[in-house]
N, C-alpha and C. Protein backbone atom coordinates (compact mmCIF):
# COMPACT_ATOMS: atom_id res chain seq x y z
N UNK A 1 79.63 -142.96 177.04
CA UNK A 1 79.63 -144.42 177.23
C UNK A 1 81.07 -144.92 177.37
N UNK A 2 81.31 -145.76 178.30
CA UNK A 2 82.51 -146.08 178.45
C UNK A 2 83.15 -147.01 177.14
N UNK A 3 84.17 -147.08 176.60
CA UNK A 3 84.99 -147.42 175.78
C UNK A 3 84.92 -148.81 175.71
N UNK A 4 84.99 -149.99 176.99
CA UNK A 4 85.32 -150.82 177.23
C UNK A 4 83.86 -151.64 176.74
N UNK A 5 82.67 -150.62 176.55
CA UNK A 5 81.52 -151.40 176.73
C UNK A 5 80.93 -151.64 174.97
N UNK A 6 82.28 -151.54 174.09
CA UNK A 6 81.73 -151.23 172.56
C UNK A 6 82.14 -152.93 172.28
N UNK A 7 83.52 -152.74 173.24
CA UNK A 7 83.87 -154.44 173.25
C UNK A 7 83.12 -155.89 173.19
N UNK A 8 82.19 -156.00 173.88
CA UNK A 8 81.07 -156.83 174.85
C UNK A 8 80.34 -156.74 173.41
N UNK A 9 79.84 -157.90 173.22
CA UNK A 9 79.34 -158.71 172.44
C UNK A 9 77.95 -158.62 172.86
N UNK A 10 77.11 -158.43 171.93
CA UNK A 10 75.79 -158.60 171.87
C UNK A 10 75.07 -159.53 172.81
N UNK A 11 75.48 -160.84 172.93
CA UNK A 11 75.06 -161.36 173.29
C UNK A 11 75.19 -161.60 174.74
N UNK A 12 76.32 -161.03 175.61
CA UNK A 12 77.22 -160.74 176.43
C UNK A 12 76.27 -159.47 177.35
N UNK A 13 75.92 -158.53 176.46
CA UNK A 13 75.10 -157.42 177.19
C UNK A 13 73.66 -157.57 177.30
N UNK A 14 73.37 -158.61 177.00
CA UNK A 14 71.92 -158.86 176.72
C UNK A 14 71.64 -160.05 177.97
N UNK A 15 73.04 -160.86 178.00
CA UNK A 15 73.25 -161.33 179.49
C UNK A 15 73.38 -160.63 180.64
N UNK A 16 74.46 -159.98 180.66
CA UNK A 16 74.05 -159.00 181.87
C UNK A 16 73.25 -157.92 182.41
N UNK A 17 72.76 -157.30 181.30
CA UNK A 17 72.02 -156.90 181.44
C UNK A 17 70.50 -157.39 182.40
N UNK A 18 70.14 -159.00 181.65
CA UNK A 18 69.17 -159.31 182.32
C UNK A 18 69.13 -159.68 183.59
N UNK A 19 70.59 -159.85 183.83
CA UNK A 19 71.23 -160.57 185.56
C UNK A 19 70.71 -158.61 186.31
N UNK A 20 71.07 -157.77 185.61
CA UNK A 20 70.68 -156.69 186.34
C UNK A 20 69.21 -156.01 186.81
N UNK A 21 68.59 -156.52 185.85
CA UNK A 21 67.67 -156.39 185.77
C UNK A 21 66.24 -157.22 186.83
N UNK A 22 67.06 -158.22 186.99
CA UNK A 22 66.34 -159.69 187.90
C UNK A 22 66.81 -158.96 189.14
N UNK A 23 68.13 -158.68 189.27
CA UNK A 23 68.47 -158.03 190.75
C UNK A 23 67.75 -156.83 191.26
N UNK A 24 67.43 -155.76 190.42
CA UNK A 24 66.82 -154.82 190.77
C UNK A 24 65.66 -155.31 190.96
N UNK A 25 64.66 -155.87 190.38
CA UNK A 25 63.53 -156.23 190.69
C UNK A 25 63.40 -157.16 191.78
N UNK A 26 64.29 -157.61 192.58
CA UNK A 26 64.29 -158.51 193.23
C UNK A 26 64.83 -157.71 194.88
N UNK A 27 65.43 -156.54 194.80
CA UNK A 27 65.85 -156.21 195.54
C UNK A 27 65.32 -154.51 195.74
N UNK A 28 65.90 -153.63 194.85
CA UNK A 28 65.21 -152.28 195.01
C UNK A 28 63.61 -152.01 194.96
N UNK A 29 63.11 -152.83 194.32
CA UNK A 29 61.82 -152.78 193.91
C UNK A 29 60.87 -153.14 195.32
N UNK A 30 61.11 -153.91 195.98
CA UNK A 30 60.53 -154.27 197.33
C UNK A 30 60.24 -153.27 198.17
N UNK A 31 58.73 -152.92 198.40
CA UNK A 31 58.40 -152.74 199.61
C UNK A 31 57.76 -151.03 198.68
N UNK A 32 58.42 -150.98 197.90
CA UNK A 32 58.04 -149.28 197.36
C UNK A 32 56.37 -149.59 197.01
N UNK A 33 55.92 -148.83 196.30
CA UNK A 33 54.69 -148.08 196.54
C UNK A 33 54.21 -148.74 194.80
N UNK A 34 53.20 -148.79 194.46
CA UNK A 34 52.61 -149.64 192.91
C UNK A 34 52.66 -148.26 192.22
N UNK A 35 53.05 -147.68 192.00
CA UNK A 35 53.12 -146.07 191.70
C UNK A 35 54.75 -146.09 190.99
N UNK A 36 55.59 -146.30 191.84
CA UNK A 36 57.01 -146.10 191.73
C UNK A 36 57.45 -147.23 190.93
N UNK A 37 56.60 -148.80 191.56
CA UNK A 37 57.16 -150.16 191.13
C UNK A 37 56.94 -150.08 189.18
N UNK A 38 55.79 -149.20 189.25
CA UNK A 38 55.36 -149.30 187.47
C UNK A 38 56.29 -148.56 186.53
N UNK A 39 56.35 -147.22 187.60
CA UNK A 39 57.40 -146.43 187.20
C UNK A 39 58.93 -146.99 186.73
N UNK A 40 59.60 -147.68 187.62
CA UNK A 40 60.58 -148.51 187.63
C UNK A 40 60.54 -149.33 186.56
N UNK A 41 59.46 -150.24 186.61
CA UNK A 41 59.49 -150.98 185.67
C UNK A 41 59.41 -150.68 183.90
N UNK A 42 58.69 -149.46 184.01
CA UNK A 42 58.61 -148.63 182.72
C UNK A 42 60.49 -148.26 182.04
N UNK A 43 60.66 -147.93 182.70
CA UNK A 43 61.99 -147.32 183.08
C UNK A 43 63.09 -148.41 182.29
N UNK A 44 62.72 -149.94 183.39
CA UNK A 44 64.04 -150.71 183.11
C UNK A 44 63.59 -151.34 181.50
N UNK A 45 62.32 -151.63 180.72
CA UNK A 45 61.62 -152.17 179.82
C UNK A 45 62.39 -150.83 178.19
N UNK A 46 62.47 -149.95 179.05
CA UNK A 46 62.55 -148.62 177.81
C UNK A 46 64.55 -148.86 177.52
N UNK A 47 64.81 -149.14 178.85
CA UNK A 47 66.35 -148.85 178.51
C UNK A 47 66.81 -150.39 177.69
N UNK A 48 66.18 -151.19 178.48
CA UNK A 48 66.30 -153.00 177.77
C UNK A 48 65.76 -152.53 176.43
N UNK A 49 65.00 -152.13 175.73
CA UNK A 49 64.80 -152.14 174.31
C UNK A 49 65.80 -151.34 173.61
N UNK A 50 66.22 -150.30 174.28
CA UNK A 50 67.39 -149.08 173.82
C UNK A 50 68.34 -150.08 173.68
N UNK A 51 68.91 -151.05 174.54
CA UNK A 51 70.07 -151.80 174.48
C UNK A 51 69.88 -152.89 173.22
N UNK A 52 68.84 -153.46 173.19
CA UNK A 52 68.75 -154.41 172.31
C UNK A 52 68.10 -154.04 170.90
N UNK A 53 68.33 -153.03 171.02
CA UNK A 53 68.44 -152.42 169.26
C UNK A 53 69.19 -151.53 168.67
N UNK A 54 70.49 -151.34 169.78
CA UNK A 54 71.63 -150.58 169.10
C UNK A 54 72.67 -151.45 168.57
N UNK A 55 73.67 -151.10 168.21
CA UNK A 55 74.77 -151.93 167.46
C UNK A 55 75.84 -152.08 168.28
N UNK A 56 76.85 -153.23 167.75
CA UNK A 56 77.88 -153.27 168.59
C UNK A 56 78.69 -151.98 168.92
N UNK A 57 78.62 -150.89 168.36
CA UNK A 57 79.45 -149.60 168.63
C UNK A 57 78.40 -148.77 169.47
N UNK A 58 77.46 -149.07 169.91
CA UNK A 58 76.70 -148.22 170.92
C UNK A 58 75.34 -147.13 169.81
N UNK A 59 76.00 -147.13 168.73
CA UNK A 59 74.79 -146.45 168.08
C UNK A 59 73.40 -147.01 167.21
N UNK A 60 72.50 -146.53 167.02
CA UNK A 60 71.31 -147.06 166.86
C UNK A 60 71.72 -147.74 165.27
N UNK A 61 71.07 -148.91 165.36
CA UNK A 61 70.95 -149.65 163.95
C UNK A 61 70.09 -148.59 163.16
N UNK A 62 71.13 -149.17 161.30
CA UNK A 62 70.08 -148.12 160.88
C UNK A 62 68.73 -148.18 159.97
N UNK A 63 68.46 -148.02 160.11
CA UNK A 63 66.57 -148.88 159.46
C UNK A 63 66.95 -149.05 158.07
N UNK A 64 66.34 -149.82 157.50
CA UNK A 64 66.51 -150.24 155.96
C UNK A 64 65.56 -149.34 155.22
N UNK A 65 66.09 -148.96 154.40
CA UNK A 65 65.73 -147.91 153.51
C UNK A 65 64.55 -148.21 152.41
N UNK A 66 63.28 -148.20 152.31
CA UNK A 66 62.42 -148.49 151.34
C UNK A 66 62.52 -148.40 150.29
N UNK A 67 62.49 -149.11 149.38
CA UNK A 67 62.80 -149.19 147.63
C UNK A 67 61.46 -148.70 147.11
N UNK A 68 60.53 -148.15 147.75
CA UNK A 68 59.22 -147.29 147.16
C UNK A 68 58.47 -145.78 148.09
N UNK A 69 58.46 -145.15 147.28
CA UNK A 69 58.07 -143.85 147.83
C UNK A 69 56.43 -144.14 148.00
N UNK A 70 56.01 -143.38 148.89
CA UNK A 70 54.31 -143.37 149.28
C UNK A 70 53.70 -143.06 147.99
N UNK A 71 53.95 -141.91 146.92
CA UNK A 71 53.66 -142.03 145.72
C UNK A 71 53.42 -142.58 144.94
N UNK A 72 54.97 -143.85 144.79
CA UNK A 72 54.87 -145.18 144.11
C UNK A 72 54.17 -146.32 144.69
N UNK A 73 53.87 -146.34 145.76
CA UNK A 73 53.15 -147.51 146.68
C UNK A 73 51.69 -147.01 145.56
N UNK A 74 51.20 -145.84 146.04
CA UNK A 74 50.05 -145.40 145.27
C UNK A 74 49.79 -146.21 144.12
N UNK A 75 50.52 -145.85 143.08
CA UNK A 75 50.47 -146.34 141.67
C UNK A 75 50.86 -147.79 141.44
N UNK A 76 51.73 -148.61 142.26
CA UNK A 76 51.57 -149.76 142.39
C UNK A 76 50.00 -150.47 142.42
N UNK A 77 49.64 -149.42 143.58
CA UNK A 77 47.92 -150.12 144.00
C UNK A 77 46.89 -149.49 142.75
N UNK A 78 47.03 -148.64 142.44
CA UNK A 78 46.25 -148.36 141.26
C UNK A 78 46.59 -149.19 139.71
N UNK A 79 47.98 -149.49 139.62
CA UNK A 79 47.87 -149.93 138.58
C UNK A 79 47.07 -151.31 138.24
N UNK A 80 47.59 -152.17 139.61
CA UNK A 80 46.52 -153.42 139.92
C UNK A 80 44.86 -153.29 139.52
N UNK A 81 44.35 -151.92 140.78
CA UNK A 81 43.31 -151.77 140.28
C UNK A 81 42.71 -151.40 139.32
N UNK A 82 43.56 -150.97 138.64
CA UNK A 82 43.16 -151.12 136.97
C UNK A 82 42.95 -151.92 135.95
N UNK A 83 43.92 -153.02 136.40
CA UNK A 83 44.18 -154.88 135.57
C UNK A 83 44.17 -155.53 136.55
N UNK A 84 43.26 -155.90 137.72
CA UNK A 84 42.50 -156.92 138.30
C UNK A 84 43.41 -158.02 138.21
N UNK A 85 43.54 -158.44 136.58
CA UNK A 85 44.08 -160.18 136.33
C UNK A 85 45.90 -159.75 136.42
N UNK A 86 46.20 -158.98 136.57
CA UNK A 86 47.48 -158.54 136.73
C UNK A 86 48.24 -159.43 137.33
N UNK A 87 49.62 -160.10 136.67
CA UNK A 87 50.38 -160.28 138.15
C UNK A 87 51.27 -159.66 138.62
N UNK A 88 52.14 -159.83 140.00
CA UNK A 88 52.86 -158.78 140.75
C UNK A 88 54.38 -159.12 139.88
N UNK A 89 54.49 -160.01 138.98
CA UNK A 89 55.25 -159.70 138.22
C UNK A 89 55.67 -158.87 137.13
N UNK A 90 54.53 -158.34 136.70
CA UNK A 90 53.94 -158.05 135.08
C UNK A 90 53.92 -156.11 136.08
N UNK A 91 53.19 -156.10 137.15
CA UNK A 91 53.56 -155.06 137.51
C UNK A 91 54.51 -154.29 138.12
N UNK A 92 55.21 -155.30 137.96
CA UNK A 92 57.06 -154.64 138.77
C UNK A 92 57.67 -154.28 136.99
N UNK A 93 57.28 -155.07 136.21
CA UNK A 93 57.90 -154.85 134.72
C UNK A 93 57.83 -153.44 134.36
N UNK A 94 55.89 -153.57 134.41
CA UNK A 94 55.24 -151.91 134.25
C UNK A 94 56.14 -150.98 134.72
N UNK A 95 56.05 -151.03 136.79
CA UNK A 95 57.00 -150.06 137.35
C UNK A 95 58.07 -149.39 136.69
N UNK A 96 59.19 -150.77 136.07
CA UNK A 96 60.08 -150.55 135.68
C UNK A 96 60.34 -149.94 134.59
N UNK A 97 59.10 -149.86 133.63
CA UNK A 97 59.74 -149.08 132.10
C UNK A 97 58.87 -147.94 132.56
N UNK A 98 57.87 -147.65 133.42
CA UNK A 98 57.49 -146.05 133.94
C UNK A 98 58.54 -145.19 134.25
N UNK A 99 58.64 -145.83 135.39
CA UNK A 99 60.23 -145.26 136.39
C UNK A 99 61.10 -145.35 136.51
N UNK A 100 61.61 -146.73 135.54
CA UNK A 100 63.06 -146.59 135.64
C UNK A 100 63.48 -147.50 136.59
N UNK A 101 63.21 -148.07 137.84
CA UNK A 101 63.23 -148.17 139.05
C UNK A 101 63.08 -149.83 138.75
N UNK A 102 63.91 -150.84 139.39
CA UNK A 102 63.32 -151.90 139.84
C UNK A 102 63.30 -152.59 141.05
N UNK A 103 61.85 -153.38 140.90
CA UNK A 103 61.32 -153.83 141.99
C UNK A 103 61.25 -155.05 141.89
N UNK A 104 61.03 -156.29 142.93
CA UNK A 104 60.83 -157.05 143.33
C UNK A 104 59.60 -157.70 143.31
N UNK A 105 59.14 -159.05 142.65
CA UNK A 105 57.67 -159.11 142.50
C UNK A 105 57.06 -159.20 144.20
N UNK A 106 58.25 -159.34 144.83
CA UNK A 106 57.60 -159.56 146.42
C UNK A 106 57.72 -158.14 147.06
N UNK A 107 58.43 -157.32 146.70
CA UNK A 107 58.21 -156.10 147.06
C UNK A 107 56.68 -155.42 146.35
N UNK A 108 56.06 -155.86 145.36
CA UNK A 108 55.31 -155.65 144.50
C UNK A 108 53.86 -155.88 145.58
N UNK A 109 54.27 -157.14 145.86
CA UNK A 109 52.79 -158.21 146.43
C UNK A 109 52.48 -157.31 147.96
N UNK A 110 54.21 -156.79 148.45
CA UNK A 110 53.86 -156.32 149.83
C UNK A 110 53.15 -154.65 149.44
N UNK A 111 53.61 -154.21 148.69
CA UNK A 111 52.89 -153.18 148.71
C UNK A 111 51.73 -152.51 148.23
N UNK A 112 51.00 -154.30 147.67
CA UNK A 112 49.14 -154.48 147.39
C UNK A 112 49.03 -155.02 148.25
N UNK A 113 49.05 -155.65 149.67
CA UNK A 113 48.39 -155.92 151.04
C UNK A 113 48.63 -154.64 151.53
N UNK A 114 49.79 -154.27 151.53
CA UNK A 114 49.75 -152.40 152.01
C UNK A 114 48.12 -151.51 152.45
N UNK A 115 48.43 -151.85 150.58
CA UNK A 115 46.66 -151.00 150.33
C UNK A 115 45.75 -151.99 150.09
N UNK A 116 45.86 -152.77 150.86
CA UNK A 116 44.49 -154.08 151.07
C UNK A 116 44.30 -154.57 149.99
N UNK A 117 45.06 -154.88 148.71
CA UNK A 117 44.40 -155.83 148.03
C UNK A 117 45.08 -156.60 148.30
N UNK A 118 44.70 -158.28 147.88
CA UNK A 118 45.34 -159.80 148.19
C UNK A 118 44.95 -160.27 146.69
N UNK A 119 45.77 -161.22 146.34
CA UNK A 119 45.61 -162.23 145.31
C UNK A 119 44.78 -163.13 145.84
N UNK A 120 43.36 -163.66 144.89
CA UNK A 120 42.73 -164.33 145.15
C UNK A 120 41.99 -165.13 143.96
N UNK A 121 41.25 -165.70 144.32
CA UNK A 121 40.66 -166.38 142.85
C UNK A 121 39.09 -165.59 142.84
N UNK A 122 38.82 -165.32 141.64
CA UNK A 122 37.64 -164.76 141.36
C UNK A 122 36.45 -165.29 141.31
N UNK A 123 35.46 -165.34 141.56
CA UNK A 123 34.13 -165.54 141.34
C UNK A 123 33.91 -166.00 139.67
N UNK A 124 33.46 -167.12 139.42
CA UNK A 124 33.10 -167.44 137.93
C UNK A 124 31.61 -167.85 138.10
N UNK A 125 31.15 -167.39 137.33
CA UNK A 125 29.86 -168.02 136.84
C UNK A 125 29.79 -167.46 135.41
N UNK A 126 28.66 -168.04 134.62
CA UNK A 126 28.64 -168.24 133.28
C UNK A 126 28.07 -166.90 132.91
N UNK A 127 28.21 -166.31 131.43
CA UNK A 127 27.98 -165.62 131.20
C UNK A 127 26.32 -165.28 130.88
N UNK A 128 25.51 -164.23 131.88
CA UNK A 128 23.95 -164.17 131.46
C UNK A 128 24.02 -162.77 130.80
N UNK A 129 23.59 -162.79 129.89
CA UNK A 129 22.44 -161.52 129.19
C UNK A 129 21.47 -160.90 130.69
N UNK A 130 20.91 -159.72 130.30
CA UNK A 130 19.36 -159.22 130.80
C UNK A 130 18.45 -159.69 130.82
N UNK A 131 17.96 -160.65 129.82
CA UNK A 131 17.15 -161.20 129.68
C UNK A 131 17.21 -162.89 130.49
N UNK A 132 18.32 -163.30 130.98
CA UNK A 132 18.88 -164.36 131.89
C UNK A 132 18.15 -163.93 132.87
N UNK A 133 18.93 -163.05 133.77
CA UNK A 133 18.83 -162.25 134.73
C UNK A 133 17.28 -162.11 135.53
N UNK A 134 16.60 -161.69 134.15
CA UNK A 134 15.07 -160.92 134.22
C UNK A 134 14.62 -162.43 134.96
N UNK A 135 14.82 -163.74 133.72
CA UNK A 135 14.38 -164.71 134.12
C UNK A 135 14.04 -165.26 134.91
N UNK A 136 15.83 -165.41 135.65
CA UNK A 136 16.43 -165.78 137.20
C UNK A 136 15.54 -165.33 138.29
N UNK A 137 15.35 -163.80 138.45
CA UNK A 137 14.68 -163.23 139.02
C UNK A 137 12.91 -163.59 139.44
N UNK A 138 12.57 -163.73 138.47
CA UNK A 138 11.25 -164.17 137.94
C UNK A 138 11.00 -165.51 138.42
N UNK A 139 11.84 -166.28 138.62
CA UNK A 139 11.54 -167.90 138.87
C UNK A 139 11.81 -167.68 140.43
N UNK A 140 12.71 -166.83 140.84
CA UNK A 140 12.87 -167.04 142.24
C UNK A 140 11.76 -166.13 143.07
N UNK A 141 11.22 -165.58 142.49
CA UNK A 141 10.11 -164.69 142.79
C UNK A 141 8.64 -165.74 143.24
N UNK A 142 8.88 -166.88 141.53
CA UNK A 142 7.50 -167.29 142.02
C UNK A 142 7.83 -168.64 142.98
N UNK A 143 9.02 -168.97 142.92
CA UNK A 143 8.80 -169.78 143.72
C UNK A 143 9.36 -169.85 145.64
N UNK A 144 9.76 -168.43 146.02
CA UNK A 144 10.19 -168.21 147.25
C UNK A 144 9.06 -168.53 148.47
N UNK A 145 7.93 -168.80 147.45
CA UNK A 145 6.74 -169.35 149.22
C UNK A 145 6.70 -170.70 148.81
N UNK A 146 7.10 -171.41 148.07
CA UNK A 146 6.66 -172.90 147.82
C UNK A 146 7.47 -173.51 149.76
N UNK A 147 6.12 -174.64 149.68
CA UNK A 147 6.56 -175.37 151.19
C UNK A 147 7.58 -176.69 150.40
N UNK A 148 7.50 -177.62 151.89
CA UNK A 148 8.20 -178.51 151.67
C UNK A 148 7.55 -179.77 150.55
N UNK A 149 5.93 -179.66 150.55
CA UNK A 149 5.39 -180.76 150.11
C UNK A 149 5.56 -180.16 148.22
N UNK A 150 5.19 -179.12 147.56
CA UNK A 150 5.89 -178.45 146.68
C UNK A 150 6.88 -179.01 146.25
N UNK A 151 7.79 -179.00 147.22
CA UNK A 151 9.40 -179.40 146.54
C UNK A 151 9.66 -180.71 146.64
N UNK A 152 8.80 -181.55 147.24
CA UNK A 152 8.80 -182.97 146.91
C UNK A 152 8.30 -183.39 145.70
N UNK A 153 7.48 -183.07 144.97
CA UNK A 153 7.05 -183.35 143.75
C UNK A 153 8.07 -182.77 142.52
N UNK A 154 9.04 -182.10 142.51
CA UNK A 154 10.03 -181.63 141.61
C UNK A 154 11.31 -183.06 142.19
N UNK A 155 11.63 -183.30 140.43
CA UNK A 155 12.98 -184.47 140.67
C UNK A 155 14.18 -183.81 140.55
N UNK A 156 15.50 -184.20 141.84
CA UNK A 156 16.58 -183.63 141.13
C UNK A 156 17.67 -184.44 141.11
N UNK A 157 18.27 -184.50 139.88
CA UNK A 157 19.27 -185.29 139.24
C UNK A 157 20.55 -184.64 139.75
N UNK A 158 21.44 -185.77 139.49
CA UNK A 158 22.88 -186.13 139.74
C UNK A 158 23.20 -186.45 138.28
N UNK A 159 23.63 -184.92 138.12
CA UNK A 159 24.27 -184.90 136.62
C UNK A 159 26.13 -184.58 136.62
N UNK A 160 26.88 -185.63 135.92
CA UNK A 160 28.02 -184.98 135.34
C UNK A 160 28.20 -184.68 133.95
N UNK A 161 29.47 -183.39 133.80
CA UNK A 161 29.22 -182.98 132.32
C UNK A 161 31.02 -182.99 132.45
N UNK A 162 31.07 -183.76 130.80
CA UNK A 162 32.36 -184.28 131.11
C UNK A 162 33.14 -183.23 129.90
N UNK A 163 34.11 -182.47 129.13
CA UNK A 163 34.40 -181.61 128.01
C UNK A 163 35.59 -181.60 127.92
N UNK A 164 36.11 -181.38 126.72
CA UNK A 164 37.18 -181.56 125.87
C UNK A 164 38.35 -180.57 126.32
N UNK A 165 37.77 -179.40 127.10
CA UNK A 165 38.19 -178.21 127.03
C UNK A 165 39.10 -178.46 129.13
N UNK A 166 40.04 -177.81 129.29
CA UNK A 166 40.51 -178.07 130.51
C UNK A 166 39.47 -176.59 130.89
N UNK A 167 39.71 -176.27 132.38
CA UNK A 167 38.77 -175.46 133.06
C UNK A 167 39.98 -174.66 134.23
N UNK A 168 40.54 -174.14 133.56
CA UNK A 168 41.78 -173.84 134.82
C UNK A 168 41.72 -172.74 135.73
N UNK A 169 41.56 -172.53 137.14
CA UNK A 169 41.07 -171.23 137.84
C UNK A 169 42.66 -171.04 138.35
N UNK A 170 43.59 -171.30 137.78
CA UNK A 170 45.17 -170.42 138.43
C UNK A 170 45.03 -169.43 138.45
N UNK A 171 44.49 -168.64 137.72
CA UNK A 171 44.54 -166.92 137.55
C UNK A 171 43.78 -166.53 138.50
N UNK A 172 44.31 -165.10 139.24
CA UNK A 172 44.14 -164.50 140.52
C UNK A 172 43.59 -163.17 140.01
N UNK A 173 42.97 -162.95 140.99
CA UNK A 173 42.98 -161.42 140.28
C UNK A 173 43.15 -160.49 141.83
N UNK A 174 43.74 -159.25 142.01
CA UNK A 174 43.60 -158.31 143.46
C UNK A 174 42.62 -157.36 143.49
N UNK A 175 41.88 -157.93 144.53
CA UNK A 175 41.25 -157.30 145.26
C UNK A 175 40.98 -157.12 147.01
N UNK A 176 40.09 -156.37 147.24
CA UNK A 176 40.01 -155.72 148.11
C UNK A 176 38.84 -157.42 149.72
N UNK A 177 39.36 -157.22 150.75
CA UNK A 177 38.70 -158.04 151.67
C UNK A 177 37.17 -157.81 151.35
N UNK A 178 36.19 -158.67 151.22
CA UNK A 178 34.68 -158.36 151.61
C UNK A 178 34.00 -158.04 150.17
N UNK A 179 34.98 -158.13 149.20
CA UNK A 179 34.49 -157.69 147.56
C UNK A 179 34.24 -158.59 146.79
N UNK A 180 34.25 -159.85 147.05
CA UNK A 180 34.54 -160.87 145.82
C UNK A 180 32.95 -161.04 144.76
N UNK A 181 32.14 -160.30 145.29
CA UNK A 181 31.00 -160.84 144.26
C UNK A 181 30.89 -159.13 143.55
N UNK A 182 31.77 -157.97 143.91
CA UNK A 182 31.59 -157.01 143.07
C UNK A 182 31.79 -157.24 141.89
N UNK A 183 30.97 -156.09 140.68
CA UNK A 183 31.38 -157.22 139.41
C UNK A 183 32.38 -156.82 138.75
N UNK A 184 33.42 -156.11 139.36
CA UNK A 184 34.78 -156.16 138.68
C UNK A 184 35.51 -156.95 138.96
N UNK A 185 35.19 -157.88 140.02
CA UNK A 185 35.98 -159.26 140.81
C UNK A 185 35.15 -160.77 139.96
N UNK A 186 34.14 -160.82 139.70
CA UNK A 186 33.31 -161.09 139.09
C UNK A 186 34.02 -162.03 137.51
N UNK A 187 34.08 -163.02 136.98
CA UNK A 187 34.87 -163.84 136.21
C UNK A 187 33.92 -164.37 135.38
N UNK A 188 33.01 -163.65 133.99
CA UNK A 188 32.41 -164.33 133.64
C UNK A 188 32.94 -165.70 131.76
N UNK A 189 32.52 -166.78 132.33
CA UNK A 189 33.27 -167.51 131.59
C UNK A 189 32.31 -168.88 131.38
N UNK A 190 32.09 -168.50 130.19
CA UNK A 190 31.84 -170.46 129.62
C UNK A 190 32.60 -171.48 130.01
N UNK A 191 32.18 -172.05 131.22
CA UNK A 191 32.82 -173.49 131.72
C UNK A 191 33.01 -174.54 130.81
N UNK A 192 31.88 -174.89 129.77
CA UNK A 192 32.23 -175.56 128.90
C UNK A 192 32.35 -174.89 126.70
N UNK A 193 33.27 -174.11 126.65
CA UNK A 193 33.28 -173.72 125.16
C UNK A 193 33.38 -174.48 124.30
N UNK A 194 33.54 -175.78 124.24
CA UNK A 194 33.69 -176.63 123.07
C UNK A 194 33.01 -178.03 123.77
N UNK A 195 33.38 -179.12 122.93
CA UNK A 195 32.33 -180.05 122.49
C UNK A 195 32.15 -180.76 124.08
N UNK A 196 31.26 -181.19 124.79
CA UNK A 196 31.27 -181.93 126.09
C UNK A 196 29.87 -183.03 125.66
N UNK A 197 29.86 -183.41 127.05
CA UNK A 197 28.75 -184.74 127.27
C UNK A 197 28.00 -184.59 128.39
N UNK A 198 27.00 -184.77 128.97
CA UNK A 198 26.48 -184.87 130.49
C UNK A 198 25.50 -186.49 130.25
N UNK A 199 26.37 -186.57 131.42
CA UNK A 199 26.11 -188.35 131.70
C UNK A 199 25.34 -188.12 132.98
């Protein structure tokens, strides 16, 4: 490579370059064959990316070096899936008194979308027994053929229930796309634990 061309500024070769590039296509490219023209064009697309990702001294930039081995990505994603309510803070801590090693809670978060989990909010509903369940089951059983005239004779209220207790869903838990009603994603919790009203 010529000497003179380490000089020329990034932005400088990325100009002329494209002035060369418009000319050839504008001039050599004419009249040849859709065979050669693709060819060509393959050609000038491969060397334009070669140019615009080397450095001002002509040699290739050098990739940034990962602060986690495929190993540790692993155990990142397992440790999550182990503590669900985890955050990507609490598991960069973990990382850190395992391995020694520290991480970034955003290096943390990127390498649970990695392995497909996302922070999300969990599924709550109240806590049922078997015998709930059996119930649930049982009522929707007998009543899955009722028509419309059926369900006109049942009243349904507009109830609020007002409680002492706050109800806070901040907490996330990671999991996986398409899982949220599995029941390890699953949040079971008394909405109201202490004293309330329904008005």
């Amino acid at each position: 490579m010529d000497e003179s061309w380490i000089y020329v500024s990034l932005f400088q070769r990325r100009k002329i370059y494209a002035r060369n590039v418009e000319a050839q296509r504008n001039a050599s490219l004419e009249g040849e064959g859709s065979a050669s023209r693709i060819f060509a064009e393959k050609s000038l697309n491969s060397a334009c990316n070669e140019l615009l990702t080397s450095s001002a001294d002509g040699n290739p930039r050098p990739c940034r070096v990962r602060s986690t081995t495929p190993a540790e990505d692993r155990y990142i994603a397992l440790s999550a899936k182990r503590n669900r309510r985890t955050t990507a803070q609490q598991v960069a801590n973990q990382f850190l008194a395992d391995s020694g090693k520290q991480i970034s809670r955003e290096t943390v978060a990127r390498r649970l979308r990695g392995g497909g989990l996302y922070a999300r909010r969990p599924v709550v509903c109240v806590p049922l027994t078997r015998q709930h369940r059996t119930a649930r089951l049982q009522w929707c059983r007998e009543h899955q053929n009722w028509t419309e005239q059926d369900w006109a004779c049942v009243l349904f209220s507009d109830e609020s229930r007002f409680s002492l207790s706050s109800d806070c869903r901040r907490q996330l838990i990671w999991r996986e796309s398409g899982t949220a009603y599995h029941p390890e994603n699953i949040q079971e919790k008394d909405r109201y634990p202490t004293c309330s009203i329904m008005v």
